[in-house]
PDB file of N, CA and C in Angstrom:
ATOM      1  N   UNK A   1       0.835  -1.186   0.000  1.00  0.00           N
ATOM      2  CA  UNK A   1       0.000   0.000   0.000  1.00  0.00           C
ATOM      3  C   UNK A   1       0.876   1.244   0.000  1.00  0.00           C
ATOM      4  N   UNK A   2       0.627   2.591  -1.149  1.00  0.00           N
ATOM      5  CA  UNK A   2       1.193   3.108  -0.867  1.00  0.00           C
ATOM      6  C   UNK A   2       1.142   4.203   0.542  1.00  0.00           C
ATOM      7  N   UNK A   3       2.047   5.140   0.539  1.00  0.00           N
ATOM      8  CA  UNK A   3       2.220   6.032   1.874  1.00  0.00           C
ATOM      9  C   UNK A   3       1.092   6.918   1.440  1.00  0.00           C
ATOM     10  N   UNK A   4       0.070   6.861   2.598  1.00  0.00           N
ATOM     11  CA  UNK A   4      -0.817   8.248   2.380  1.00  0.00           C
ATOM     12  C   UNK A   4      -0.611   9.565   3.649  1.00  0.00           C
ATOM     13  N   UNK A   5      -0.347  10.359   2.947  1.00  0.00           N
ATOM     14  CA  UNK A   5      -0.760  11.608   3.814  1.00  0.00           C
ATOM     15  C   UNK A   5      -1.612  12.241   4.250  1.00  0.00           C
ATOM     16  N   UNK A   6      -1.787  12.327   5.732  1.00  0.00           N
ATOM     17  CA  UNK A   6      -2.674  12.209   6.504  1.00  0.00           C
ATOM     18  C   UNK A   6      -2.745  13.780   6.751  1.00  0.00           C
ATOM     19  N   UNK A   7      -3.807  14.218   6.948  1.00  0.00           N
ATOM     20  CA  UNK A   7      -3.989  15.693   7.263  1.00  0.00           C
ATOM     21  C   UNK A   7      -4.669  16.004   8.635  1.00  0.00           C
ATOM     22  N   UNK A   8      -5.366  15.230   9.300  1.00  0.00           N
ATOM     23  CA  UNK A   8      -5.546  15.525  10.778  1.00  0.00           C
ATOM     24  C   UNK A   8      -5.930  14.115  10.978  1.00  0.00           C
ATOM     25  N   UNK A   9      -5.422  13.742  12.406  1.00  0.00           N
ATOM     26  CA  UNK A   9      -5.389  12.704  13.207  1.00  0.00           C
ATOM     27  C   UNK A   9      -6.577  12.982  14.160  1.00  0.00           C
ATOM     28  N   UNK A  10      -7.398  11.892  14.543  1.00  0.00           N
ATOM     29  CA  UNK A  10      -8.640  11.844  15.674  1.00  0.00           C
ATOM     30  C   UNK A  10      -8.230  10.603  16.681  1.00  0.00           C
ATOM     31  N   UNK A  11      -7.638  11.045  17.684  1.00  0.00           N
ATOM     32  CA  UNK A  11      -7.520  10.011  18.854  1.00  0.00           C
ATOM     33  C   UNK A  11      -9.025   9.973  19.916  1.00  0.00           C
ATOM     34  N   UNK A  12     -10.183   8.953  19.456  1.00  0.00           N
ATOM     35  CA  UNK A  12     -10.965   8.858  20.504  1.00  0.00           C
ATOM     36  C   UNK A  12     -11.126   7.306  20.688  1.00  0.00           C
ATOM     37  N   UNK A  13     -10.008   6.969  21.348  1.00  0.00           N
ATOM     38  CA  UNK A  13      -9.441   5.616  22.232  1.00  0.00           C
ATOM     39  C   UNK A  13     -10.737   5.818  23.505  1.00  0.00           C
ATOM     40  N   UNK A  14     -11.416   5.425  23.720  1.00  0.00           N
ATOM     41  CA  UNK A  14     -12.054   5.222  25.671  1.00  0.00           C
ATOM     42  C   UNK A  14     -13.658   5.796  24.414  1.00  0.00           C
ATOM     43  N   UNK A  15     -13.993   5.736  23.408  1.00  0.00           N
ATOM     44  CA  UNK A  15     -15.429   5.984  22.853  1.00  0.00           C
ATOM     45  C   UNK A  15     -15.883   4.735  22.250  1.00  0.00           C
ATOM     46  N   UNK A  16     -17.232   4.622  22.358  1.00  0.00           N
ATOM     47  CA  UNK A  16     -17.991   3.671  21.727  1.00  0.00           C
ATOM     48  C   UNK A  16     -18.948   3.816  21.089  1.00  0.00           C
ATOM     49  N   UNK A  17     -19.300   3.278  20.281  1.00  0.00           N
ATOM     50  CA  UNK A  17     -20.129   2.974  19.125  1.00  0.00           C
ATOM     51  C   UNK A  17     -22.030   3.916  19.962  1.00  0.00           C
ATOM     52  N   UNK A  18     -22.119   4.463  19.597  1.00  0.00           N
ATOM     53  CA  UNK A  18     -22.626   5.635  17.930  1.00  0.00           C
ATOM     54  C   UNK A  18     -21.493   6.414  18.125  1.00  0.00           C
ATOM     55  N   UNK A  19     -20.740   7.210  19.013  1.00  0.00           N
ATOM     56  CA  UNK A  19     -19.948   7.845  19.202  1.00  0.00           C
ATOM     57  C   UNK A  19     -18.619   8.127  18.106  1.00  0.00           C
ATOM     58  N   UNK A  20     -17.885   7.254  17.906  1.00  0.00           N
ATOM     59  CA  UNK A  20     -16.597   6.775  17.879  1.00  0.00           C
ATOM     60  C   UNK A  20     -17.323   7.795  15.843  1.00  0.00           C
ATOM     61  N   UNK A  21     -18.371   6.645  15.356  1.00  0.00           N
ATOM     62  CA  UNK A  21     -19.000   7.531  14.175  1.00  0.00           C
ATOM     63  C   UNK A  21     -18.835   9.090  14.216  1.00  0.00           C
ATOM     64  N   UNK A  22     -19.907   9.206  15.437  1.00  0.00           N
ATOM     65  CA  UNK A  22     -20.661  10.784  14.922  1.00  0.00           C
ATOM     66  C   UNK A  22     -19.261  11.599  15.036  1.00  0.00           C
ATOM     67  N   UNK A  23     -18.480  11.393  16.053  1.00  0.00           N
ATOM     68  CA  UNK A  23     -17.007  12.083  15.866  1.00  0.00           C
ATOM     69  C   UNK A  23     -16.378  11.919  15.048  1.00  0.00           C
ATOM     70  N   UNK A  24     -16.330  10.769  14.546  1.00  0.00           N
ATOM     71  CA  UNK A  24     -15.315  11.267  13.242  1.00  0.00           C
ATOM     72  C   UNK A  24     -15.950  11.672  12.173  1.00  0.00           C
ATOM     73  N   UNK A  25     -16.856  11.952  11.992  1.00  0.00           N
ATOM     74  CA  UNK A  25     -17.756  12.763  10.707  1.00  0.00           C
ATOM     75  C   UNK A  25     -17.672  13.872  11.145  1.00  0.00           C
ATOM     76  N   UNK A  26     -18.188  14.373  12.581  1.00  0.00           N
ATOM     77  CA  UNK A  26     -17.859  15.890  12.430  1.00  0.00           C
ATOM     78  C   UNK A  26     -16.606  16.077  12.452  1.00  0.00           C
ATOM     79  N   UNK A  27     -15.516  15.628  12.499  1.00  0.00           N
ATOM     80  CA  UNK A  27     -14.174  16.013  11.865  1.00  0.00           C
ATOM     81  C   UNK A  27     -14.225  15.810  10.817  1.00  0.00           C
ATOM     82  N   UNK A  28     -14.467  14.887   9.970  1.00  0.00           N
ATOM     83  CA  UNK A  28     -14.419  15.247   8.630  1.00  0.00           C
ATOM     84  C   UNK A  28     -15.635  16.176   7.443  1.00  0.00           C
ATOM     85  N   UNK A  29     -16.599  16.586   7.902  1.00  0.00           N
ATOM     86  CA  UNK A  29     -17.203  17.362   7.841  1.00  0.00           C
ATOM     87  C   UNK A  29     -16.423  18.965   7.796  1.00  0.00           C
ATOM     88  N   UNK A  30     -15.466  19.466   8.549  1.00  0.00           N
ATOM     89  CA  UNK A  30     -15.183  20.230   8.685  1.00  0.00           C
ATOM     90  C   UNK A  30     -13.726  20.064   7.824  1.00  0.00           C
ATOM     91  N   UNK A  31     -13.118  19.141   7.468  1.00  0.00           N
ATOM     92  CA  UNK A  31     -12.348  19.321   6.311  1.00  0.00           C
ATOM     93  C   UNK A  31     -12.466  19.293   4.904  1.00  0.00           C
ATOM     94  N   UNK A  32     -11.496  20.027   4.050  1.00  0.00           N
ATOM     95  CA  UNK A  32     -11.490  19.759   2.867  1.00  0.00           C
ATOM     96  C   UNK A  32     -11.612  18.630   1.735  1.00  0.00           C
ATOM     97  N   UNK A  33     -12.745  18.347   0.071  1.00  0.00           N
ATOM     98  CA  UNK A  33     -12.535  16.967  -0.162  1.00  0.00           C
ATOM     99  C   UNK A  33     -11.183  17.249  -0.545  1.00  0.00           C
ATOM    100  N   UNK A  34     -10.960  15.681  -0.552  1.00  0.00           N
ATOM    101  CA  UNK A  34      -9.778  15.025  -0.567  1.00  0.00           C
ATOM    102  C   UNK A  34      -8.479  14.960   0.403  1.00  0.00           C
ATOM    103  N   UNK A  35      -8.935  15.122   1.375  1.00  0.00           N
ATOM    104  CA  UNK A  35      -8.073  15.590   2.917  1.00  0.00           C
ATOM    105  C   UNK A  35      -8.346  14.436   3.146  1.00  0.00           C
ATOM    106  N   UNK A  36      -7.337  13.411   3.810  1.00  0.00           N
ATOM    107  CA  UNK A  36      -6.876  12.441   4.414  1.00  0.00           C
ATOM    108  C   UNK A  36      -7.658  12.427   5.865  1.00  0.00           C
ATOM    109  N   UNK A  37      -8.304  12.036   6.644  1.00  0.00           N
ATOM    110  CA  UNK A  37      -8.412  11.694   8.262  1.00  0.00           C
ATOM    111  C   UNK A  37      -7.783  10.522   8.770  1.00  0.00           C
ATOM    112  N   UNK A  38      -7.281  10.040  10.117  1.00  0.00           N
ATOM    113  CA  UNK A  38      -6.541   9.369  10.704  1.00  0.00           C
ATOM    114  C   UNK A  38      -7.281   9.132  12.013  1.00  0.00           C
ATOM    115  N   UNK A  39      -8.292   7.958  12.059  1.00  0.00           N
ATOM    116  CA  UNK A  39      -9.007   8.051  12.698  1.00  0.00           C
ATOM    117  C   UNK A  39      -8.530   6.560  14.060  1.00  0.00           C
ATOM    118  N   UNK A  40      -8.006   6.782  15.596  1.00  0.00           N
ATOM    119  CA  UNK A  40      -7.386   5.787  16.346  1.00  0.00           C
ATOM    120  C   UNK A  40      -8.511   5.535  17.008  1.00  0.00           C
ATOM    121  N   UNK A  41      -9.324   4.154  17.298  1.00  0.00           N
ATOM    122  CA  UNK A  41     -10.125   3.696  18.317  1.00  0.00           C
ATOM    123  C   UNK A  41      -9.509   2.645  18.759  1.00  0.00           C
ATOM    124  N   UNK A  42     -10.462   2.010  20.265  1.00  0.00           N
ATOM    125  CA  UNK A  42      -9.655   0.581  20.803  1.00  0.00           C
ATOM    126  C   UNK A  42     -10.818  -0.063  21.437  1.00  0.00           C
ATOM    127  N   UNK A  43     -12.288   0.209  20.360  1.00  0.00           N
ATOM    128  CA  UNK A  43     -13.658  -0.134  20.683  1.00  0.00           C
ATOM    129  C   UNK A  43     -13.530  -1.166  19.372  1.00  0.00           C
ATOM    130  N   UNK A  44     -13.360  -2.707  19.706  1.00  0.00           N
ATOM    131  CA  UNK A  44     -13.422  -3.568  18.134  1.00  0.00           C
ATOM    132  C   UNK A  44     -14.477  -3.620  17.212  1.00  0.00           C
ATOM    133  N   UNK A  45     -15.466  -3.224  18.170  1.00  0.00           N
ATOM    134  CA  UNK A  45     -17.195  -3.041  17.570  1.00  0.00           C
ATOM    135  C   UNK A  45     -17.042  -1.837  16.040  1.00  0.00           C
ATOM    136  N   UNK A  46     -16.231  -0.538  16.351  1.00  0.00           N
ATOM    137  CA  UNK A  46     -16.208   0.385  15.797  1.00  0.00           C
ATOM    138  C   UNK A  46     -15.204   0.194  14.546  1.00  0.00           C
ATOM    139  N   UNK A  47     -14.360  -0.734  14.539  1.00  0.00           N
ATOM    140  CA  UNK A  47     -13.720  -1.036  13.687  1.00  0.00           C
ATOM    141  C   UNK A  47     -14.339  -1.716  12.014  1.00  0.00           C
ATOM    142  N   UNK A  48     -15.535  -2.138  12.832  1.00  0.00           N
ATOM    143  CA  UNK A  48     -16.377  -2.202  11.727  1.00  0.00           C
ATOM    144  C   UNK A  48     -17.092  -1.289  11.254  1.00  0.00           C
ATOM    145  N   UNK A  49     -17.808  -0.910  12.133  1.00  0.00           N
ATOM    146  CA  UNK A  49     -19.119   0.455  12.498  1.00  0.00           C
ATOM    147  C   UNK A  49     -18.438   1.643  11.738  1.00  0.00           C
ATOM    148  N   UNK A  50     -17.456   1.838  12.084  1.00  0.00           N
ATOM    149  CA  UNK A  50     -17.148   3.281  11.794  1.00  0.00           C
ATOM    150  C   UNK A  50     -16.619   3.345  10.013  1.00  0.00           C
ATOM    151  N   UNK A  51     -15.905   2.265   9.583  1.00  0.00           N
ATOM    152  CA  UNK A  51     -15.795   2.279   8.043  1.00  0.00           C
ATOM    153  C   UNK A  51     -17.012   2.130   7.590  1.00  0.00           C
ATOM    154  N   UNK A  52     -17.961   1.065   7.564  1.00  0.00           N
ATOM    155  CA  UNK A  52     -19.120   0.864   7.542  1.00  0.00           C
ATOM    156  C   UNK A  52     -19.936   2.017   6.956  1.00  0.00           C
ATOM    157  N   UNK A  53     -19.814   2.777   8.266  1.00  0.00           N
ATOM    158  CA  UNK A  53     -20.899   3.810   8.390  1.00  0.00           C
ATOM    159  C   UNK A  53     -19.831   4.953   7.371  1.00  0.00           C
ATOM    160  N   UNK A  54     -19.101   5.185   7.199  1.00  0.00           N
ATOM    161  CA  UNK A  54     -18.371   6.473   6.410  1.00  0.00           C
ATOM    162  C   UNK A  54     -18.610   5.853   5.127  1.00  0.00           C
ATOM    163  N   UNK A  55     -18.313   4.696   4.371  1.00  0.00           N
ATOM    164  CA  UNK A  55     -18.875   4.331   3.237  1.00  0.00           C
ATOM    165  C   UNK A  55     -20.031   4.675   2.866  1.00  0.00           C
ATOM    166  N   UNK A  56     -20.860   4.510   3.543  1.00  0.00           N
ATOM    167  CA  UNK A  56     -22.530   4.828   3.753  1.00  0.00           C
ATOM    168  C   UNK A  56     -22.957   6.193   3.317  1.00  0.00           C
ATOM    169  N   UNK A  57     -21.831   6.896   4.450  1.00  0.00           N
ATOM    170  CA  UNK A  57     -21.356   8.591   3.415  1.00  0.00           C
ATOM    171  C   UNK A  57     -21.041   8.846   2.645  1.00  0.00           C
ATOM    172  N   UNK A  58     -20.615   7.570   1.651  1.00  0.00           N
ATOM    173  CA  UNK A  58     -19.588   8.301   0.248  1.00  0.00           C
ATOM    174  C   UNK A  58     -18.617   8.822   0.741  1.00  0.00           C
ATOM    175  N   UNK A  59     -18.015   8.375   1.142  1.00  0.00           N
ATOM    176  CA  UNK A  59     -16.327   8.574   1.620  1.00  0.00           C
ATOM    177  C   UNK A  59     -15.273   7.378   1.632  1.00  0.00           C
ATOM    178  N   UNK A  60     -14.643   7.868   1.263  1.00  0.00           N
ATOM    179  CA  UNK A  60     -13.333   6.800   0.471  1.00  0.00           C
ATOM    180  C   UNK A  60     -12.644   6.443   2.179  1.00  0.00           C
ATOM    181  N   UNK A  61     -13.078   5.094   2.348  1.00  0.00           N
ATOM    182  CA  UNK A  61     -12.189   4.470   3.351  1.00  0.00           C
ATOM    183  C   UNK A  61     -11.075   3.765   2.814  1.00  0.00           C
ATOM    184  N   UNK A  62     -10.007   4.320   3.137  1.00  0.00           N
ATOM    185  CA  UNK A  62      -8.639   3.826   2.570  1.00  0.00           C
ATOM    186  C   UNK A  62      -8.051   2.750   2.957  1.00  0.00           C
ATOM    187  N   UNK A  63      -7.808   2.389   4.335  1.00  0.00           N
ATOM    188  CA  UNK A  63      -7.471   1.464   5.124  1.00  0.00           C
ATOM    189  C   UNK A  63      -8.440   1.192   6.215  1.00  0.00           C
ATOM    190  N   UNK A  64      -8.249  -0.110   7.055  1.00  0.00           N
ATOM    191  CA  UNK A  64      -8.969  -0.220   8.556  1.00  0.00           C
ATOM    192  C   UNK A  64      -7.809  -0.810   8.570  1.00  0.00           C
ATOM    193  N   UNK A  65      -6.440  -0.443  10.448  1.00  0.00           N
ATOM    194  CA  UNK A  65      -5.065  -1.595  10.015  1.00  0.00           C
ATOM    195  C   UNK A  65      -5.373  -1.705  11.571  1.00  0.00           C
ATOM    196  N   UNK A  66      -5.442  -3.375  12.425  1.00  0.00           N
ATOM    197  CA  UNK A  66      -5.016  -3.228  13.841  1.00  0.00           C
ATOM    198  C   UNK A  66      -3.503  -3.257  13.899  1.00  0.00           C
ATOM    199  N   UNK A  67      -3.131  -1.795  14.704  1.00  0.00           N
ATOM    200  CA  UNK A  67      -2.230  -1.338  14.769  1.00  0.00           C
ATOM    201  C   UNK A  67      -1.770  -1.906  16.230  1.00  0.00           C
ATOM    202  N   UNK A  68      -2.319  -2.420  17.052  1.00  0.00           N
ATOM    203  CA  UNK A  68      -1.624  -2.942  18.518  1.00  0.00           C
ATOM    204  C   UNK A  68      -2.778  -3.847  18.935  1.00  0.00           C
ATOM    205  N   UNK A  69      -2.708  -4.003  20.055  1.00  0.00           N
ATOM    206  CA  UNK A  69      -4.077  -4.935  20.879  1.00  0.00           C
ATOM    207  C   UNK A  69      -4.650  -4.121  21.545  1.00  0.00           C
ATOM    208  N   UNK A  70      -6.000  -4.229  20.297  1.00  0.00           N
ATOM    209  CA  UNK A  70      -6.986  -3.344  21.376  1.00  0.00           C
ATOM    210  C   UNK A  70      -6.561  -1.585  20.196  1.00  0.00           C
ATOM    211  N   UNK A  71      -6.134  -1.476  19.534  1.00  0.00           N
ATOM    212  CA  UNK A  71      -6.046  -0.594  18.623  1.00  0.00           C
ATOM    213  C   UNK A  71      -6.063  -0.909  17.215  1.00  0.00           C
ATOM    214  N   UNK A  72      -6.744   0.335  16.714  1.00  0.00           N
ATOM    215  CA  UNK A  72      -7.137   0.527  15.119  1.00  0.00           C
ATOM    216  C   UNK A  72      -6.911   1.804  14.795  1.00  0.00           C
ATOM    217  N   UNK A  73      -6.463   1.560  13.296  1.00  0.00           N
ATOM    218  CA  UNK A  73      -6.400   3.407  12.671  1.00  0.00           C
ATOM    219  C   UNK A  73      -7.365   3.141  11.680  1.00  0.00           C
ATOM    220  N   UNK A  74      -7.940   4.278  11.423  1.00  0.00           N
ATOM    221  CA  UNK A  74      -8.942   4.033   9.941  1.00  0.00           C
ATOM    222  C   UNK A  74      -8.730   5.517   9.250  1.00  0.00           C
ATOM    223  N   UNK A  75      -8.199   5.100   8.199  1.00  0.00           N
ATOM    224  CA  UNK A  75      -7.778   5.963   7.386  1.00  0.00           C
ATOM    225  C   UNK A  75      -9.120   6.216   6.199  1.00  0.00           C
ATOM    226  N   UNK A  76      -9.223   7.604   6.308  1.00  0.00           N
ATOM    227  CA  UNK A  76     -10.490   7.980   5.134  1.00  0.00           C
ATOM    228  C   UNK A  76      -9.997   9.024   4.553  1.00  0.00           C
ATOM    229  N   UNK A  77     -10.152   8.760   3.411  1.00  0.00           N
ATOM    230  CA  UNK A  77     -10.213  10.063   2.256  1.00  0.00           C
ATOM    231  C   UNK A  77     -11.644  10.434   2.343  1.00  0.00           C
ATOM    232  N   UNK A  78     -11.480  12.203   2.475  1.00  0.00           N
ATOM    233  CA  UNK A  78     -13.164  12.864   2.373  1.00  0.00           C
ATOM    234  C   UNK A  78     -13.747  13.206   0.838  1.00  0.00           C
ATOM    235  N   UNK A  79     -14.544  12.403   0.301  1.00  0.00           N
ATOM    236  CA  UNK A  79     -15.513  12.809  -0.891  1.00  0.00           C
ATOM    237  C   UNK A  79     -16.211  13.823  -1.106  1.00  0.00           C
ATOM    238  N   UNK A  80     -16.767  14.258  -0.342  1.00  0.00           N
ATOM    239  CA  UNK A  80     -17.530  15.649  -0.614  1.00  0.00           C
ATOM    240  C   UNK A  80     -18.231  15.963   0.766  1.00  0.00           C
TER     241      UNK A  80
END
């Protein structure tokens, strides 16, 4: 995969599902399309939920990677 550049990072590690969503949409809501988000949870439920649900938006989910135990990054490109 290549290297993507990430334009703002969202650490909400200790949130759960509707949550872990509605936060990272209003961050990406408030960025530019085609701006990278970097989204860290350590809720496994949301690891689904949250790509899931941003697809749902028309938004380019780039990656879902478990990055440790008990951690995930989910990388989204914003569509519009």
């Amino acid at each position: 995969m290549q290297e993507v550049k990430v334009d703002k990072e969202l650490d909400i590690r200790g949130e759960v599902c509707p949550f872990t969503f509605v936060k990272s949409k209003l961050v990406l809501e408030q960025m530019d399309e085609g701006e990278v988000l970097r989204v860290l949870i350590d809720y496994e439920p949301s690891a689904e939920n949250v790509p899931k649900s941003m697809r749902e938006e028309g938004q380019d989910v780039i990656a879902v990677n478990k990055i440790g135990e008990n951690l995930w990054e989910i990388i989204v490109r914003k569509k519009r």
